[in-house]
N, C-alpha and C. Protein backbone atom coordinates (compact mmCIF):
# COMPACT_ATOMS: atom_id res chain seq x y z
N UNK A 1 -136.28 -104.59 -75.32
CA UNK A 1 -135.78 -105.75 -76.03
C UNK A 1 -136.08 -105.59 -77.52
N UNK A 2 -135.08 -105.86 -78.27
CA UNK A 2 -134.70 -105.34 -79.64
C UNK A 2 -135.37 -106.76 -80.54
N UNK A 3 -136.60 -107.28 -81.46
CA UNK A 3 -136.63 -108.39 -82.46
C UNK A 3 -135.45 -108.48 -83.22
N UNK A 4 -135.26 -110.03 -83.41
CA UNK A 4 -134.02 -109.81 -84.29
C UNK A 4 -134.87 -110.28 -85.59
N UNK A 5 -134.09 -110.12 -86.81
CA UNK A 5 -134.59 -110.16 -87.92
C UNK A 5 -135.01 -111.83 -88.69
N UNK A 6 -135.85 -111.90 -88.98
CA UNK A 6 -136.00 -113.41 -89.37
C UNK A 6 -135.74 -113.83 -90.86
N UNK A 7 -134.95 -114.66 -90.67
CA UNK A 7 -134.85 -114.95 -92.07
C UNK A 7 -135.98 -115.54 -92.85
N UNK A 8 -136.04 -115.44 -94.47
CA UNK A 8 -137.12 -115.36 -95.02
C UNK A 8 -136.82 -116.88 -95.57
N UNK A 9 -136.79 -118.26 -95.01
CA UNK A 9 -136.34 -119.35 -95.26
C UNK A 9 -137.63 -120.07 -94.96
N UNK A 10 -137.55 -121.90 -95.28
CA UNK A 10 -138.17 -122.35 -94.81
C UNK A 10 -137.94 -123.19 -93.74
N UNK A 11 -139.01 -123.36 -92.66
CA UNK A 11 -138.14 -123.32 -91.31
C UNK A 11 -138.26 -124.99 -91.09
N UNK A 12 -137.22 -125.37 -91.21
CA UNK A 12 -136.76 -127.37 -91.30
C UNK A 12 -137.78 -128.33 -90.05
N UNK A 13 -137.57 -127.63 -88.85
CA UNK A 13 -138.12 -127.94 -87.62
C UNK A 13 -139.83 -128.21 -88.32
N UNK A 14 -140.62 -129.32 -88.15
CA UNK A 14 -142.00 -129.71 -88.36
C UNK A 14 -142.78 -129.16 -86.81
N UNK A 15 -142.06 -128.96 -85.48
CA UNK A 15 -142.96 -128.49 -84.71
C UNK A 15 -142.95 -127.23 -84.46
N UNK A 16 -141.89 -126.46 -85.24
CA UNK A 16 -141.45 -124.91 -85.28
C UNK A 16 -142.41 -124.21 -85.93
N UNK A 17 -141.84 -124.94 -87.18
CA UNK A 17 -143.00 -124.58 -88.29
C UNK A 17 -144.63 -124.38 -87.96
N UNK A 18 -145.13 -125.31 -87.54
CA UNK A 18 -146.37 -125.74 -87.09
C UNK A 18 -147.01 -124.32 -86.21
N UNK A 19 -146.04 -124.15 -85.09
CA UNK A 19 -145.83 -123.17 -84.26
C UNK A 19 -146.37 -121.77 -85.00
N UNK A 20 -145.13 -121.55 -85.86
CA UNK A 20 -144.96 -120.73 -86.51
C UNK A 20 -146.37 -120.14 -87.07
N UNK A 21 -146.68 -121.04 -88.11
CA UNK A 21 -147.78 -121.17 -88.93
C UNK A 21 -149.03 -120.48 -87.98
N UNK A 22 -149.32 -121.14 -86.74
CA UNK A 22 -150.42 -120.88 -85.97
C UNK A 22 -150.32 -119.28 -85.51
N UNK A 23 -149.30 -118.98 -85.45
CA UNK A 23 -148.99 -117.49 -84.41
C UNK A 23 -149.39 -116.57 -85.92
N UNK A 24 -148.61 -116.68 -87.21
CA UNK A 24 -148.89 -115.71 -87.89
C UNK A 24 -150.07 -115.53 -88.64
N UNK A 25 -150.53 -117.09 -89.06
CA UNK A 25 -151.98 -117.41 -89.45
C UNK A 25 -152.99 -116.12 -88.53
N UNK A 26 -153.19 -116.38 -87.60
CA UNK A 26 -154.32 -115.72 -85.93
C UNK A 26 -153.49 -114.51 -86.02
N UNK A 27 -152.48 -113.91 -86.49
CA UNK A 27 -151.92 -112.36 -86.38
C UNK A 27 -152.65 -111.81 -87.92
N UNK A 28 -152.78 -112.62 -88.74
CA UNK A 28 -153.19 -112.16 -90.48
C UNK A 28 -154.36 -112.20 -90.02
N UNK A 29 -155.46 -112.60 -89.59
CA UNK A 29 -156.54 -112.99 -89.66
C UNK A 29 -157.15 -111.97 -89.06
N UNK A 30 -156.32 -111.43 -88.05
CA UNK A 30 -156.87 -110.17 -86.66
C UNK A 30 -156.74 -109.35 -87.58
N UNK A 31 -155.48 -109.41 -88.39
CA UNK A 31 -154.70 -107.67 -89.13
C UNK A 31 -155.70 -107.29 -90.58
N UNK A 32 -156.50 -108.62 -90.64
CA UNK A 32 -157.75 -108.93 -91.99
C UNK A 32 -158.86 -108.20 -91.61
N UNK A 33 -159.22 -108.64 -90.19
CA UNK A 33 -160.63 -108.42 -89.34
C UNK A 33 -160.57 -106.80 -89.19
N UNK A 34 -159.56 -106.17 -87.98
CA UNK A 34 -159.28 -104.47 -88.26
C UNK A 34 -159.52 -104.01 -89.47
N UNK A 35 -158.66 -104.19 -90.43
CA UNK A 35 -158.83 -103.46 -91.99
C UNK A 35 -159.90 -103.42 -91.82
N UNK A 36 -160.94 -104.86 -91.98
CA UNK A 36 -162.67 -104.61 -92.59
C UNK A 36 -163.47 -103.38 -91.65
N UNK A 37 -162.88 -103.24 -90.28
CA UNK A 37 -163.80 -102.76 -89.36
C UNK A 37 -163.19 -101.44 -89.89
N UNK A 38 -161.63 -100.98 -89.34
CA UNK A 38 -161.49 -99.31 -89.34
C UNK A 38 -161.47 -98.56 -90.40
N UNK A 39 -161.07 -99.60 -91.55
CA UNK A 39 -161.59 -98.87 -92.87
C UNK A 39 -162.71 -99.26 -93.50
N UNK A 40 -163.78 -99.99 -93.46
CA UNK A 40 -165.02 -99.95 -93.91
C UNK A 40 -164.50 -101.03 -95.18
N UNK A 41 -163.45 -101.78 -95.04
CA UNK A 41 -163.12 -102.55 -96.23
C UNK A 41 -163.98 -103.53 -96.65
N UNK A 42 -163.68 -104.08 -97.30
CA UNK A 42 -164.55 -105.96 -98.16
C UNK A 42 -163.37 -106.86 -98.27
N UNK A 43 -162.93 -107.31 -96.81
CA UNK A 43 -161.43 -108.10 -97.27
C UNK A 43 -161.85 -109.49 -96.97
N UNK A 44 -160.90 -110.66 -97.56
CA UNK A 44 -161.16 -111.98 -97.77
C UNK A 44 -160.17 -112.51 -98.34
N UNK A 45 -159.70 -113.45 -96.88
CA UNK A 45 -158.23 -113.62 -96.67
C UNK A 45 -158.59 -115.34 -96.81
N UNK A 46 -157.35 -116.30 -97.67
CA UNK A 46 -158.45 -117.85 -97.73
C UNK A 46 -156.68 -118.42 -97.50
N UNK A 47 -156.30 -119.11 -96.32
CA UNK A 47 -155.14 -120.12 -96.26
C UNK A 47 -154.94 -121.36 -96.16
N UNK A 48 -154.18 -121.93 -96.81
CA UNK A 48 -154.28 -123.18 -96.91
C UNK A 48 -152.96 -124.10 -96.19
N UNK A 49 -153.03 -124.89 -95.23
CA UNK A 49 -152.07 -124.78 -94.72
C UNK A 49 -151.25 -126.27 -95.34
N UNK A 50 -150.23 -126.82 -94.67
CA UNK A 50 -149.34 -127.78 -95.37
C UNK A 50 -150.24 -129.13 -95.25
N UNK A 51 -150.82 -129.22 -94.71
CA UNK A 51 -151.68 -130.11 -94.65
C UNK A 51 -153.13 -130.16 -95.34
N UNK A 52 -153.03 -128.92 -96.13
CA UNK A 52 -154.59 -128.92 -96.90
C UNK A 52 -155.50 -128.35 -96.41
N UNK A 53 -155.51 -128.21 -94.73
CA UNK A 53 -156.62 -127.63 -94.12
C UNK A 53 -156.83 -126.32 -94.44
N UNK A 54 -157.56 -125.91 -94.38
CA UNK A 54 -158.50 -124.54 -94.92
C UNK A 54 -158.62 -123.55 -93.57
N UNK A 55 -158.17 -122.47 -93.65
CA UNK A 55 -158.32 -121.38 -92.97
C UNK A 55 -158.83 -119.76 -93.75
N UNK A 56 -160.08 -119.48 -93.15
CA UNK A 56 -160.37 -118.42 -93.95
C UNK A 56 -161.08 -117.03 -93.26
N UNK A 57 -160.91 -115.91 -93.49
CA UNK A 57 -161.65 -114.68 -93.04
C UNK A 57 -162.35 -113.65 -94.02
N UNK A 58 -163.70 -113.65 -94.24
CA UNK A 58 -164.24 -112.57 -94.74
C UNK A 58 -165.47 -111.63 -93.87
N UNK A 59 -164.94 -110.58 -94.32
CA UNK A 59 -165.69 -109.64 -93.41
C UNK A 59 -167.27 -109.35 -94.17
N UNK A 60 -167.70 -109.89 -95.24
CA UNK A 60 -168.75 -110.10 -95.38
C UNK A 60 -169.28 -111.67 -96.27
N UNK A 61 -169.64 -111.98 -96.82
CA UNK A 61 -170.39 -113.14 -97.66
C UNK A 61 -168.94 -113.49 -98.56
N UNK A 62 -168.21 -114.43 -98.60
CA UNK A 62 -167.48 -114.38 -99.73
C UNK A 62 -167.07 -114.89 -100.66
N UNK A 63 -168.34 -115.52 -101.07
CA UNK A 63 -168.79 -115.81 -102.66
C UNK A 63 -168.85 -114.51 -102.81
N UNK A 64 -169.44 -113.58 -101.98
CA UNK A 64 -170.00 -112.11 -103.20
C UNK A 64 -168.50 -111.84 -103.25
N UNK A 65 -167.64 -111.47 -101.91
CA UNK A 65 -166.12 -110.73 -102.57
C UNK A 65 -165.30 -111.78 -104.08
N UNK A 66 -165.48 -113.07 -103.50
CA UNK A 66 -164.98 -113.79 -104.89
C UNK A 66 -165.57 -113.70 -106.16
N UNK A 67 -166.80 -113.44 -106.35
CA UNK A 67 -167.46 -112.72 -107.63
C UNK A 67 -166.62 -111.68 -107.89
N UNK A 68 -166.77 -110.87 -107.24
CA UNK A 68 -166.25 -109.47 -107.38
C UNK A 68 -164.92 -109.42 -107.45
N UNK A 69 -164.17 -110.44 -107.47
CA UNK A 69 -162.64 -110.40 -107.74
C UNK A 69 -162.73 -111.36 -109.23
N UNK A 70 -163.45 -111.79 -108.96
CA UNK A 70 -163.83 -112.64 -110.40
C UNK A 70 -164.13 -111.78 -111.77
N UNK A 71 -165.10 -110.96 -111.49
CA UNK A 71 -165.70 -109.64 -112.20
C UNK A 71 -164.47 -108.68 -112.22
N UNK A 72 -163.83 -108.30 -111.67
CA UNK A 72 -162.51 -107.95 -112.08
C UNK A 72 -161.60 -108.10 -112.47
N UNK A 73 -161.32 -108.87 -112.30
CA UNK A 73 -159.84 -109.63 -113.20
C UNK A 73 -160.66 -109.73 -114.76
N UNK A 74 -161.87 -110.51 -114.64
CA UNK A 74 -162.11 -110.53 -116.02
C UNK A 74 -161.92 -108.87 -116.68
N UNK A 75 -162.26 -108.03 -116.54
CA UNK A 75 -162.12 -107.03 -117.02
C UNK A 75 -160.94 -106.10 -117.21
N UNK A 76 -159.89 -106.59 -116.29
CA UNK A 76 -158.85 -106.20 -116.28
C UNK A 76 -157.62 -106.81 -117.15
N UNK A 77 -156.84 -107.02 -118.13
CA UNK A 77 -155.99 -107.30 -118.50
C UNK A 77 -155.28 -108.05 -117.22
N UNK A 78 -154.77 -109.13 -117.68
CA UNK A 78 -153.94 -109.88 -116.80
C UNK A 78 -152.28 -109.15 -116.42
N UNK A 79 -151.66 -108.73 -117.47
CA UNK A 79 -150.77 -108.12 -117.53
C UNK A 79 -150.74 -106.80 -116.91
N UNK A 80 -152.28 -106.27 -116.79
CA UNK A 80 -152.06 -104.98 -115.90
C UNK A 80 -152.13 -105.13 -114.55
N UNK A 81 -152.82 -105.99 -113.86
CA UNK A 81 -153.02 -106.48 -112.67
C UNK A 81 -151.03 -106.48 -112.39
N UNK A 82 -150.58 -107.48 -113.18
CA UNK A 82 -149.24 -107.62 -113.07
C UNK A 82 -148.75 -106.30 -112.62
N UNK A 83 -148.26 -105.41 -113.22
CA UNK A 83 -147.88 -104.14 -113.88
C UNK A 83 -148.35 -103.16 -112.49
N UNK A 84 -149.39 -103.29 -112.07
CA UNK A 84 -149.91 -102.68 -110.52
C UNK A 84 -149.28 -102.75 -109.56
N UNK A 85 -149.37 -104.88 -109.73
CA UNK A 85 -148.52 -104.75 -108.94
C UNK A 85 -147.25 -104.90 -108.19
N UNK A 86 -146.29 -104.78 -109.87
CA UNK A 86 -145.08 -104.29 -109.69
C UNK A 86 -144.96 -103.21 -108.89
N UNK A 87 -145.70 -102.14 -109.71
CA UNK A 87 -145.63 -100.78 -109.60
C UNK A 87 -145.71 -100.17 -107.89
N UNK A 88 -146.65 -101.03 -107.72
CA UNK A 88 -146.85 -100.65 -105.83
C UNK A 88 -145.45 -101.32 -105.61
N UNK A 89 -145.07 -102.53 -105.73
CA UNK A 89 -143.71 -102.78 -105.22
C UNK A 89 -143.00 -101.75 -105.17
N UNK A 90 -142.33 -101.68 -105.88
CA UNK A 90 -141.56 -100.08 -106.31
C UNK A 90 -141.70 -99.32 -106.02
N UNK A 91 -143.00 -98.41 -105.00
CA UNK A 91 -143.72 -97.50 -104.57
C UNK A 91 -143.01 -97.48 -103.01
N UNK A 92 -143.76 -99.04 -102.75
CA UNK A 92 -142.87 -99.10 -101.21
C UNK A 92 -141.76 -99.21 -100.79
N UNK A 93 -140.76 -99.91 -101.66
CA UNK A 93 -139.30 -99.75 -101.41
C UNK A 93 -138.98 -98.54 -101.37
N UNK A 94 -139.27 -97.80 -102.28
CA UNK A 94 -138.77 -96.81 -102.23
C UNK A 94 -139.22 -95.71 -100.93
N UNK A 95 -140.56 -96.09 -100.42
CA UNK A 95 -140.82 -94.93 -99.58
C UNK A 95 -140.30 -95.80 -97.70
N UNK A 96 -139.86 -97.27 -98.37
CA UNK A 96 -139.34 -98.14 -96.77
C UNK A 96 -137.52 -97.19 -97.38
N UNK A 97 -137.26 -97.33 -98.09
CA UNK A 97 -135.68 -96.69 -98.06
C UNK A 97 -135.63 -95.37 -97.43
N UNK A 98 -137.00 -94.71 -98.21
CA UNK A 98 -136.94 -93.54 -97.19
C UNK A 98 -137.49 -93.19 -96.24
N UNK A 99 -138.01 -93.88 -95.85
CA UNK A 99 -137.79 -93.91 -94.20
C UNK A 99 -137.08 -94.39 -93.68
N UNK A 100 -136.33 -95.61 -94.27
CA UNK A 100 -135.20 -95.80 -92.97
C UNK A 100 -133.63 -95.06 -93.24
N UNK A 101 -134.04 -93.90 -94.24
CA UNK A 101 -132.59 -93.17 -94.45
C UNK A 101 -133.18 -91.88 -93.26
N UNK A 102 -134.33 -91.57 -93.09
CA UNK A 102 -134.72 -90.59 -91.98
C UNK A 102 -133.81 -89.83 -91.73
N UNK A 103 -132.51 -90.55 -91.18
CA UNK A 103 -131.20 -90.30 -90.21
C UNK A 103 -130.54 -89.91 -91.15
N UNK A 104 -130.34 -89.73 -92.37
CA UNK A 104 -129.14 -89.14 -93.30
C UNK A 104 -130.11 -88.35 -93.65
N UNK A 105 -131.28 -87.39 -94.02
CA UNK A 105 -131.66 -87.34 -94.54
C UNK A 105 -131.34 -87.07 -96.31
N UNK A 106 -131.30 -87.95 -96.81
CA UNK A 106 -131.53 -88.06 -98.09
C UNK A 106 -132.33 -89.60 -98.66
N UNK A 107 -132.76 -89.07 -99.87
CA UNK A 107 -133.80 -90.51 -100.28
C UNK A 107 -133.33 -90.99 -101.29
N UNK A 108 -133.15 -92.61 -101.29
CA UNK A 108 -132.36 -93.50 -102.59
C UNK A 108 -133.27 -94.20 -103.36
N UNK A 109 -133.47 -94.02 -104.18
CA UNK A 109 -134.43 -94.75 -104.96
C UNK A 109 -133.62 -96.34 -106.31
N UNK A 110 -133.60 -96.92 -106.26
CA UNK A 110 -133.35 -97.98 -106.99
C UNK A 110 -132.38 -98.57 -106.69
């Protein structure tokens, strides 16, 4: 059985949504938890849902990771942070185009 593609909308239904919210919320949170474990990461994931309520995952203390994102940005130009992460944008399109040209092989960039 083939997923069909979801549109990137907002979904009108209040018990869909709700739905929705809960399934991908508990899928981010697992896909947060792995990272920290199989790569040895410092991740710290904080959601807020339509109602205000607070949902959050850090794989260690995270005041210290929010320092430490704090301590970075300060040091970083705001505009380069930007500029990153354009740049990764652009990185992955281009390497999702080529992979899904696989089948022709040739690679399209822009």
């Amino acid at each position: 059985m083939v997923r069909g593609k979801v549109q990137m909308k907002k979904i009108e239904d209040a018990t869909s949504r709700q739905v929705t919210f809960s399934k991908r919320r508990n899928g981010l949170l697992k896909k947060a938890y792995e990272l920290s474990v199989l790569c040895d990461a410092q991740v710290a994931v904080i959601v807020f849902a339509q109602n205000g309520r607070l949902y959050e995952f850090s794989s260690c203390d995270m005041s210290k990771i929010l320092e430490r994102y704090s301590q970075y940005t300060k040091d970083v130009p705001a505009n380069k942070l930007g500029d990153d992460y354009i740049q990764n944008l652009e990185r992955r399109r281009t390497l999702f185009v080529w992979e899904s040209s696989q089948d022709e092989q040739f690679l399209v960039v822009g």
